[in-house]
Protein backbone atom coordinates (compact mmCIF):
# COMPACT_ATOMS: atom_id res chain seq x y z
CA UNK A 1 0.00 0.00 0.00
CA UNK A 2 2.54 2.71 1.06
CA UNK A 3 4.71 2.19 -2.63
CA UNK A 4 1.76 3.65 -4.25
CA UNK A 5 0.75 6.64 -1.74
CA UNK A 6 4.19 7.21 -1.44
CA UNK A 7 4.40 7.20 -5.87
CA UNK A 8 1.17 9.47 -5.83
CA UNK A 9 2.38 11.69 -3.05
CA UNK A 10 6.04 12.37 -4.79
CA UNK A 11 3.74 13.12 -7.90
CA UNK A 12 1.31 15.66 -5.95
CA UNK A 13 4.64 17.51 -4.37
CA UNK A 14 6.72 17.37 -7.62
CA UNK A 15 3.14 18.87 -10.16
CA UNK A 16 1.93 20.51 -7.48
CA UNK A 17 1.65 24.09 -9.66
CA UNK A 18 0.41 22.24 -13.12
CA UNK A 19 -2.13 20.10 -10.66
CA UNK A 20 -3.36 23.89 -8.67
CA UNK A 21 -3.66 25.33 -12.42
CA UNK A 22 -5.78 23.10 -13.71
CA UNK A 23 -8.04 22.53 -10.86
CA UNK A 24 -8.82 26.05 -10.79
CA UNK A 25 -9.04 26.15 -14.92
CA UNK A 26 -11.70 23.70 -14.41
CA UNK A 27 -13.72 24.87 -11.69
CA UNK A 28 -13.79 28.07 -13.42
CA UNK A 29 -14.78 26.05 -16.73
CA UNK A 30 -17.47 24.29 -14.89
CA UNK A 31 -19.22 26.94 -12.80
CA UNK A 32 -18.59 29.71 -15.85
CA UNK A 33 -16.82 31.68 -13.26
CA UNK A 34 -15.91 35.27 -13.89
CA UNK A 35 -12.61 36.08 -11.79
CA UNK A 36 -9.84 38.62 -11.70
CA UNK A 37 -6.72 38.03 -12.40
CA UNK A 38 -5.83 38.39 -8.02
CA UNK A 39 -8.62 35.98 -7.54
CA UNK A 40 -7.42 33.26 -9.84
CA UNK A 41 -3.67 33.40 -8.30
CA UNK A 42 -4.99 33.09 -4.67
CA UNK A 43 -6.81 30.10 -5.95
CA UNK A 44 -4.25 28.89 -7.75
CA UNK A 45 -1.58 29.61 -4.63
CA UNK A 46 -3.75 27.91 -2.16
CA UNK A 47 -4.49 24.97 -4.27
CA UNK A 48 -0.99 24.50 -4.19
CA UNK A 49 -0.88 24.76 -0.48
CA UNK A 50 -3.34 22.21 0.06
CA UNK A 51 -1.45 19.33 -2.60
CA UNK A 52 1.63 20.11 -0.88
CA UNK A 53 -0.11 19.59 2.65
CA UNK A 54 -1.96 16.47 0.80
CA UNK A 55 1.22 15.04 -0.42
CA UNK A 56 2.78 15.14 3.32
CA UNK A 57 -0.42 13.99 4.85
CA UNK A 58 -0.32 10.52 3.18
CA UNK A 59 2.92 9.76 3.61
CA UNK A 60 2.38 10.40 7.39
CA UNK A 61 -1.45 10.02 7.83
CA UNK A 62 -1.76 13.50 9.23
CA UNK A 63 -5.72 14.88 9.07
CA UNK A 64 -4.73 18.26 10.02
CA UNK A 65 -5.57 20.64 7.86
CA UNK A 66 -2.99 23.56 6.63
CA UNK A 67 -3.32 27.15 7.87
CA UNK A 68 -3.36 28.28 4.30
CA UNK A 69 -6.33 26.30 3.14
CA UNK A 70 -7.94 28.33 6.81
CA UNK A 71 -6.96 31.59 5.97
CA UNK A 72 -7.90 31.56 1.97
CA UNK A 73 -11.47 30.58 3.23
CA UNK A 74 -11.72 33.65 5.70
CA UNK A 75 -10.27 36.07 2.88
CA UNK A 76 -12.78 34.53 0.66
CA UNK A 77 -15.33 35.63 3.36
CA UNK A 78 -13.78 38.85 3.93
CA UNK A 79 -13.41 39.50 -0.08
CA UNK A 80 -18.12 38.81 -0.19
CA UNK A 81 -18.15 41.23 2.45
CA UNK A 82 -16.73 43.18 0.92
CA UNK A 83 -18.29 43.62 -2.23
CA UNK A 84 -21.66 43.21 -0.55
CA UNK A 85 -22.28 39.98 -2.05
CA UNK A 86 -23.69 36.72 -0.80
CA UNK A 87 -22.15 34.11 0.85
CA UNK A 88 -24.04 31.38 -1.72
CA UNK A 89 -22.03 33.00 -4.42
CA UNK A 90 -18.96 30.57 -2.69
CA UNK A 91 -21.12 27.74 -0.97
CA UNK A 92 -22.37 26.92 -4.43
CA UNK A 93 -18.76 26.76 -5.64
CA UNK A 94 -18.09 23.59 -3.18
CA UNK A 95 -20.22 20.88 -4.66
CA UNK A 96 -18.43 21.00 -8.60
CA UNK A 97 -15.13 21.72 -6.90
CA UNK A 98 -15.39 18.41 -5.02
CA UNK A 99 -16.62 16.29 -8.22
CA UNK A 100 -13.47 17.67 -10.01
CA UNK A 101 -11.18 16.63 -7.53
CA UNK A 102 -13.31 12.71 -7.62
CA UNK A 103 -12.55 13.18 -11.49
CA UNK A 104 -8.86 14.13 -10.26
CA UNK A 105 -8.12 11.21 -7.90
CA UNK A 106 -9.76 8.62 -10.14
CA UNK A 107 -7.24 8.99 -12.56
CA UNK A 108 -4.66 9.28 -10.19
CA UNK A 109 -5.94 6.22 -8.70
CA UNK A 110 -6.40 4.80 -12.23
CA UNK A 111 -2.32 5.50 -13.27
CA UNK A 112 -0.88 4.91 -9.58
CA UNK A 113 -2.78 1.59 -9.60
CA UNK A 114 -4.18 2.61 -6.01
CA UNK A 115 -6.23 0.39 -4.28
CA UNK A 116 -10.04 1.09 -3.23
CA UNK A 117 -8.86 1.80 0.30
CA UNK A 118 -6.36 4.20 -1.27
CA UNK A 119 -8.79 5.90 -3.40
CA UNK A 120 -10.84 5.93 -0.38
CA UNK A 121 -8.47 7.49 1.77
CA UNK A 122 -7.12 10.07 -0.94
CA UNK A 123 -10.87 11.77 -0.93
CA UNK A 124 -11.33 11.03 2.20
CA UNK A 125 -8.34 13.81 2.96
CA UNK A 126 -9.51 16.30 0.27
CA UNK A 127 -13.09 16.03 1.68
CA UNK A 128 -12.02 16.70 5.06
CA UNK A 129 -9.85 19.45 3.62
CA UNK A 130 -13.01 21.16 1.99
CA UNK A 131 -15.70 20.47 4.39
CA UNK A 132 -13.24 22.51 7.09
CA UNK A 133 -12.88 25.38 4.53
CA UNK A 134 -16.45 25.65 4.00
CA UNK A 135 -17.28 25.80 7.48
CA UNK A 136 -14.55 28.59 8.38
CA UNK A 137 -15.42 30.47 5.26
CA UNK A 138 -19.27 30.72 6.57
CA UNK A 139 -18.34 31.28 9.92
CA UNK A 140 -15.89 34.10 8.78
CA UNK A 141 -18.61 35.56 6.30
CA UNK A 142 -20.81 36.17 9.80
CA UNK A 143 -18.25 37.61 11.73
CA UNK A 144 -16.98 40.43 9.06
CA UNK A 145 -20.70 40.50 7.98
CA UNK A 146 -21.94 41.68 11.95
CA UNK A 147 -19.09 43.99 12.50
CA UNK A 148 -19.86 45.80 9.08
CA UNK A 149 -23.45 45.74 10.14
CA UNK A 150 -22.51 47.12 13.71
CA UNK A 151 -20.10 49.76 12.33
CA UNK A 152 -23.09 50.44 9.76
CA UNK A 153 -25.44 50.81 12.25
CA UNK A 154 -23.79 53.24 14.59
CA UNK A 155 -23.05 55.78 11.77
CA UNK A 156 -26.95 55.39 11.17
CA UNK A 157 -27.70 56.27 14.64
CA UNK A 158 -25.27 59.28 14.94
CA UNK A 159 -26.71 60.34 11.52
CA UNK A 160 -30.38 59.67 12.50
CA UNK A 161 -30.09 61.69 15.95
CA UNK A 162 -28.43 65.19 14.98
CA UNK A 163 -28.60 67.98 17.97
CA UNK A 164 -29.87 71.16 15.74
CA UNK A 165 -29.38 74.13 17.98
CA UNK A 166 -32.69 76.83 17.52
CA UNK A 167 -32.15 79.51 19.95
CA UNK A 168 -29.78 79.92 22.72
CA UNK A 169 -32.41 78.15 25.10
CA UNK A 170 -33.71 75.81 22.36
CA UNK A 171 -32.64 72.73 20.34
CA UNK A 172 -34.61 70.25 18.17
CA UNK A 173 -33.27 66.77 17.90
CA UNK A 174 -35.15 64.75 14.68
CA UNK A 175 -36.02 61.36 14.76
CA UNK A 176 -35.97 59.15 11.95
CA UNK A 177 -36.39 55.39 11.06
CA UNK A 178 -37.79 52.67 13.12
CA UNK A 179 -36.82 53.25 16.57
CA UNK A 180 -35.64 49.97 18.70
CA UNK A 181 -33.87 49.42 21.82
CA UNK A 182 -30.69 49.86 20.42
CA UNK A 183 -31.33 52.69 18.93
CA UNK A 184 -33.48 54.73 22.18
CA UNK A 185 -30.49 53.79 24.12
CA UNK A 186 -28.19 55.38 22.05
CA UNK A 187 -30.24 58.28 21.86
CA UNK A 188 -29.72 58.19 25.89
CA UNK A 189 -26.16 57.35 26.04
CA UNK A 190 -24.71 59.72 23.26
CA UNK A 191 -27.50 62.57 22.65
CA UNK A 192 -29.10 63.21 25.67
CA UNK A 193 -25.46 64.69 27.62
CA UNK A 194 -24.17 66.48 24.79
CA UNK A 195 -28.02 68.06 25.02
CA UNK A 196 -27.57 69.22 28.61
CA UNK A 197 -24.07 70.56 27.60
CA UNK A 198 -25.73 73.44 25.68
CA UNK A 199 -27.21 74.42 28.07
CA UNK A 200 -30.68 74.89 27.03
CA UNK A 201 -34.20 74.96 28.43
CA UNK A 202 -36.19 73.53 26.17
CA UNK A 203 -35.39 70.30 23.51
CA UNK A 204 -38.02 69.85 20.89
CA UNK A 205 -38.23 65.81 19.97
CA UNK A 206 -39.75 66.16 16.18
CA UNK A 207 -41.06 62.01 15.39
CA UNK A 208 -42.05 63.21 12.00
CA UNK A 209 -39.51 60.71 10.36
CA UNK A 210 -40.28 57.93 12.74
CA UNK A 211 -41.84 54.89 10.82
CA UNK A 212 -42.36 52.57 13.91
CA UNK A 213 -41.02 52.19 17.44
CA UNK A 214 -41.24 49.58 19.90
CA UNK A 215 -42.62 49.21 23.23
CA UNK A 216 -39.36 49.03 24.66
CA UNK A 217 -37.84 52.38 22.60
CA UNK A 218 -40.87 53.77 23.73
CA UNK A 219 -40.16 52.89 27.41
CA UNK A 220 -36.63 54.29 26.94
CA UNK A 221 -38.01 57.39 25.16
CA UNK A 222 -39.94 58.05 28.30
CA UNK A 223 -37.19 58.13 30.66
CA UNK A 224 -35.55 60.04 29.16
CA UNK A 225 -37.89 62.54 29.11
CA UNK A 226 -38.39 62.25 33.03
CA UNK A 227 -34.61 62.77 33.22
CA UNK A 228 -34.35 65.56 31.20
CA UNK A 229 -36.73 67.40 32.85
CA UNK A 230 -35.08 66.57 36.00
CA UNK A 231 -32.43 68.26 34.50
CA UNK A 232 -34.45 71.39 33.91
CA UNK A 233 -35.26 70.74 29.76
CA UNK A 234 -38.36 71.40 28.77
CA UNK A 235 -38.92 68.54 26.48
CA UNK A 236 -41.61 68.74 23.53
CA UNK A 237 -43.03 66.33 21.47
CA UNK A 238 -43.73 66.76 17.56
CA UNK A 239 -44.81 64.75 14.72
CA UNK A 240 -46.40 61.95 16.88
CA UNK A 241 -48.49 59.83 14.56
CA UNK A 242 -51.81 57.62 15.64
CA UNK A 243 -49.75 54.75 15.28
CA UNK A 244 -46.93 55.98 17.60
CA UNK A 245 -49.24 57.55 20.17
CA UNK A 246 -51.38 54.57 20.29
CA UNK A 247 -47.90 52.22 21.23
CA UNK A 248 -47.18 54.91 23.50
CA UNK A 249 -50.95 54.40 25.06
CA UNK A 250 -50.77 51.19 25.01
CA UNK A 251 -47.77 50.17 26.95
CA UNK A 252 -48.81 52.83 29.69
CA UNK A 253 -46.50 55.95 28.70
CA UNK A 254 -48.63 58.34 27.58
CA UNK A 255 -47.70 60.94 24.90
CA UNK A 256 -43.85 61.65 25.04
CA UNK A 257 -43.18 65.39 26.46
CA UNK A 258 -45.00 68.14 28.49
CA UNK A 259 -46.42 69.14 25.43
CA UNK A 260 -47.27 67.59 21.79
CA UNK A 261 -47.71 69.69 18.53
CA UNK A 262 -48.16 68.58 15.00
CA UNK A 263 -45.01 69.78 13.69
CA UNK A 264 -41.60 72.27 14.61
CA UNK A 265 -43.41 75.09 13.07
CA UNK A 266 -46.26 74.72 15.62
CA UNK A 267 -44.20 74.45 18.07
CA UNK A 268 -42.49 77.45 17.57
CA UNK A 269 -45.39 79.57 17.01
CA UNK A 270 -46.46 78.51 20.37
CA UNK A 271 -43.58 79.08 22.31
CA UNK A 272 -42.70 82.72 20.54
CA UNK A 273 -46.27 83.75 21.02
């Protein structure tokens, strides 16, 4: 058994770059794959990687699998993120890859005269190999994927919650979007101290551009009213739709402020007059 791994691992280290080439000519041929130039070398570079690791691995029986094949799955991920694509785009790529490399070792098997526990054992390797790049390339797609979406989502809520100073005394702060517990809390944490460092007495709220909130943002919206005016702001509520004064109703809050206009301009008017 071990002349003819050993004849079919000296051939995988020795074609190793012809071997990586054509592998990644054919996935590319099968799939109708439309790659740059960068893409293709990685490929090609890391295919390389993993028949040099395969060549060592059956002449020792090692089932580790190469830091290489790890990392080119993760830039893979990184490279979908990216480009805002989907991680199917490179899940779908597994299946054909996998039935070229069975075309692969079958004629390997067929010209080393390997035997069916050879064959066996040759896939056996590359499957390993590939079900442990699929896995980390997924798992790497979620974890650039949630700290785009969290770096995404914070510019949102410093864009979405703008102080806009009035008067000396008076400030309007404009909500916009749906309004959840991550958001209300921000609007706590980061907007309501830079609001009492200005020093003002009264802070219209305008919910004009709110779509929907929740009964927790609504909760949250509350306090922070109750603080503010512990704080000696005058807070006043604009915009309020039904829908978000009947959540606000609802969950036991009542209408968010002292007082509640239709719009700025109202509000204005009243407290000029």
């Amino acid at each position: 058994m071990k002349t003819t791994i050993y004849k079919l691992a000296a051939f995988l280290k020795a074609e190793n770059t012809q071997i990586a080439n054509d592998i990644v000519d054919s996935v590319i041929l099968k799939m109708n794959l439309s790659l740059s130039d960068v893409e293709v070398g990685r490929a090609i570079n890391m295919y390389q990687d993993l028949l040099e690791f395969l060549s060592l691995s059956l002449q020792t029986e090692n089932m580790d699998i190469p830091e290489e094949l790890i990392e080119w799955s993760k830039q893979n991920a990184y490279a979908q993120v990216s480009a805002n694509k989907k991680i199917s785009e490179i899940i779908l790529r597994y299946p054909p890859t996998r039935e070229i490399f069975t075309d692969f070792v079958s004629r390997w098997a067929y010209h080393y005269q390997l035997s069916t526990e050879e064959y066996t054992l040759v896939l056996k390797k590359i499957n390993r190999m590939l079900d442990v790049s699929l896995e980390k390339t997924v798992i790497a797609f979620e974890e650039y994927n949630a700290k785009v979406k969290e770096g995404f989502e914070e510019e949102i809520d410093i864009i979405s919650f703008p102080i806009v100073p009035l008067t000396e005394n008076m400030a309007v702060v404009p909500l916009v979007g749906r309004l959840d517990e991550h958001r209300a809390n921000h609007l706590i944490d980061s907007v309501l101290p830079k609001v009492n460092n200005l020093k003002i007495n009264y802070l219209i709220m305008d919910f004009s551009g709110v779509c929907e909130i929740d009964e927790l943002a609504a909760r949250s919206i509350h306090n922070a009213v109750s603080m503010l005016k512990l704080l000696g702001i005058q807070v006043i509520s604009t915009g309020i739709s039904p829908k978000l004064a009947y959540t606000a109703v609802s969950i036991g809050v009542g209408a968010v402020g002292v007082n509640s206009y239709q719009s700025v301009r109202q509000a204005l008017e009243s407290l000029n007059s």
